[in-house]
Protein backbone atom coordinates (compact mmCIF):
# COMPACT_ATOMS: atom_id res chain seq x y z
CA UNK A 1 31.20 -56.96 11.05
CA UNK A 2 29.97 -53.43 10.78
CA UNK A 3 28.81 -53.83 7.59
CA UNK A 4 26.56 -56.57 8.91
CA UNK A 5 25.45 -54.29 11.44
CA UNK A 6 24.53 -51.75 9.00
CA UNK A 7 22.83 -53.99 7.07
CA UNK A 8 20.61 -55.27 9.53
CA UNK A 9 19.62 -51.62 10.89
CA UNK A 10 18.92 -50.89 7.00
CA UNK A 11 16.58 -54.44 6.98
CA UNK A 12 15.02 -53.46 10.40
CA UNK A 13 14.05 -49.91 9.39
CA UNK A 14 12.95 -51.17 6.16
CA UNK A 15 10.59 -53.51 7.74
CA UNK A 16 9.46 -51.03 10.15
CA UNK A 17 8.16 -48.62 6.98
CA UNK A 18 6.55 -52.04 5.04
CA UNK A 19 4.71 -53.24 8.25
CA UNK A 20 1.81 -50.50 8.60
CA UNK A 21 0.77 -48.76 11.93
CA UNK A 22 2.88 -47.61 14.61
CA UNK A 23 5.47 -49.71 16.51
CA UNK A 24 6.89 -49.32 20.01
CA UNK A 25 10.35 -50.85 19.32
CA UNK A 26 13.28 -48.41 19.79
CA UNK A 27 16.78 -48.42 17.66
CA UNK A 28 18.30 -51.31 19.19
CA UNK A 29 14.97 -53.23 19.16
CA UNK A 30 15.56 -52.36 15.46
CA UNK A 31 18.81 -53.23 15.04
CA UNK A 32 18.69 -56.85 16.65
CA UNK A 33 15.25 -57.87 14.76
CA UNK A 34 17.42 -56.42 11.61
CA UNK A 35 20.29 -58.57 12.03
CA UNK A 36 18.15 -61.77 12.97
CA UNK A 37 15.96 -60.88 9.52
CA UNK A 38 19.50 -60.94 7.70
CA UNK A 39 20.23 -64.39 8.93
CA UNK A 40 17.08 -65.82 8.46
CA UNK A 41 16.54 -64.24 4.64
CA UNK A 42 20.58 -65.26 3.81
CA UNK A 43 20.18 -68.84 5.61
CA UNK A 44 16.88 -68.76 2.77
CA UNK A 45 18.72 -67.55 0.11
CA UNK A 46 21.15 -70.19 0.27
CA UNK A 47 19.54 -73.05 0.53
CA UNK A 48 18.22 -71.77 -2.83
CA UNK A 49 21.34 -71.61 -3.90
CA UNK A 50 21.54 -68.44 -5.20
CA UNK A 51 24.87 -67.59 -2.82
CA UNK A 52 25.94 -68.17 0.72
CA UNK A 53 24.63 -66.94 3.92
CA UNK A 54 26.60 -63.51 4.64
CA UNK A 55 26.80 -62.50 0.93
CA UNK A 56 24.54 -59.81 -0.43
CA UNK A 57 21.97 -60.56 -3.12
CA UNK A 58 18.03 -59.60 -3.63
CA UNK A 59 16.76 -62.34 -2.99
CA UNK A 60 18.42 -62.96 0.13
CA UNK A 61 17.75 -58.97 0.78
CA UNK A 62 14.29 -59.66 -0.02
CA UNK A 63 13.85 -62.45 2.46
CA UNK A 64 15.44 -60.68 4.53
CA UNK A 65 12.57 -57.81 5.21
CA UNK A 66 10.34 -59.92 4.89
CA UNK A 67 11.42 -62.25 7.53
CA UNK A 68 11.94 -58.65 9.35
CA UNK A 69 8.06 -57.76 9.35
CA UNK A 70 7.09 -60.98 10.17
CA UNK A 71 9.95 -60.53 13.38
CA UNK A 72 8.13 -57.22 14.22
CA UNK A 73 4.95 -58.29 14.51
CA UNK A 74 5.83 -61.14 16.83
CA UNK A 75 7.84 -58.88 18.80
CA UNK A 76 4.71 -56.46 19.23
CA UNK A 77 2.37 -59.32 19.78
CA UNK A 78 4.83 -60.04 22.65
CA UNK A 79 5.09 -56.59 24.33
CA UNK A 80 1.39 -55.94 23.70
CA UNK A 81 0.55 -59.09 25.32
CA UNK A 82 2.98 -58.31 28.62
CA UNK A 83 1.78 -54.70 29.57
CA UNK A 84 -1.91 -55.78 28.48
């Protein structure tokens, strides 16, 4: 468990230095985006196949951040769109 939790604050600042400009998300904003990215990138990985959802692998990884960014910018199309 806390090695899933590290994990997905590792994914979540990861994403945060890929996806370019500034975001207003703090760490637990972070952390939770990070752990939803892990799911989504290991759920990804295996139905590829290439191992199940809770083990580590690149690809997975990969997916992971990737599924991450895409998590931030919803998040600050959210936020922006609430105090806007």
């Amino acid at each position: 468990m806390i090695g899933f939790l590290v994990a997905g604050l590792i994914i979540g600042a990861l994403a945060r230095l890929v996806k370019p400009g500034r975001q207003n998300l703090g760490l637990l904003a972070t952390l939770g985006l990070g752990l939803v990215g892990s799911v989504i990138g290991g759920t990804i990985a295996s139905l590829l196949g290439t191992g199940d959802i809770f083990e580590l692998n690149i690809l997975g990884f990969i997916a992971a951040v990737v599924a991450s960014v895409l998590l931030i910018g919803v998040a600050e199309a959210l936020v922006g769109r609430r105090s806007g």
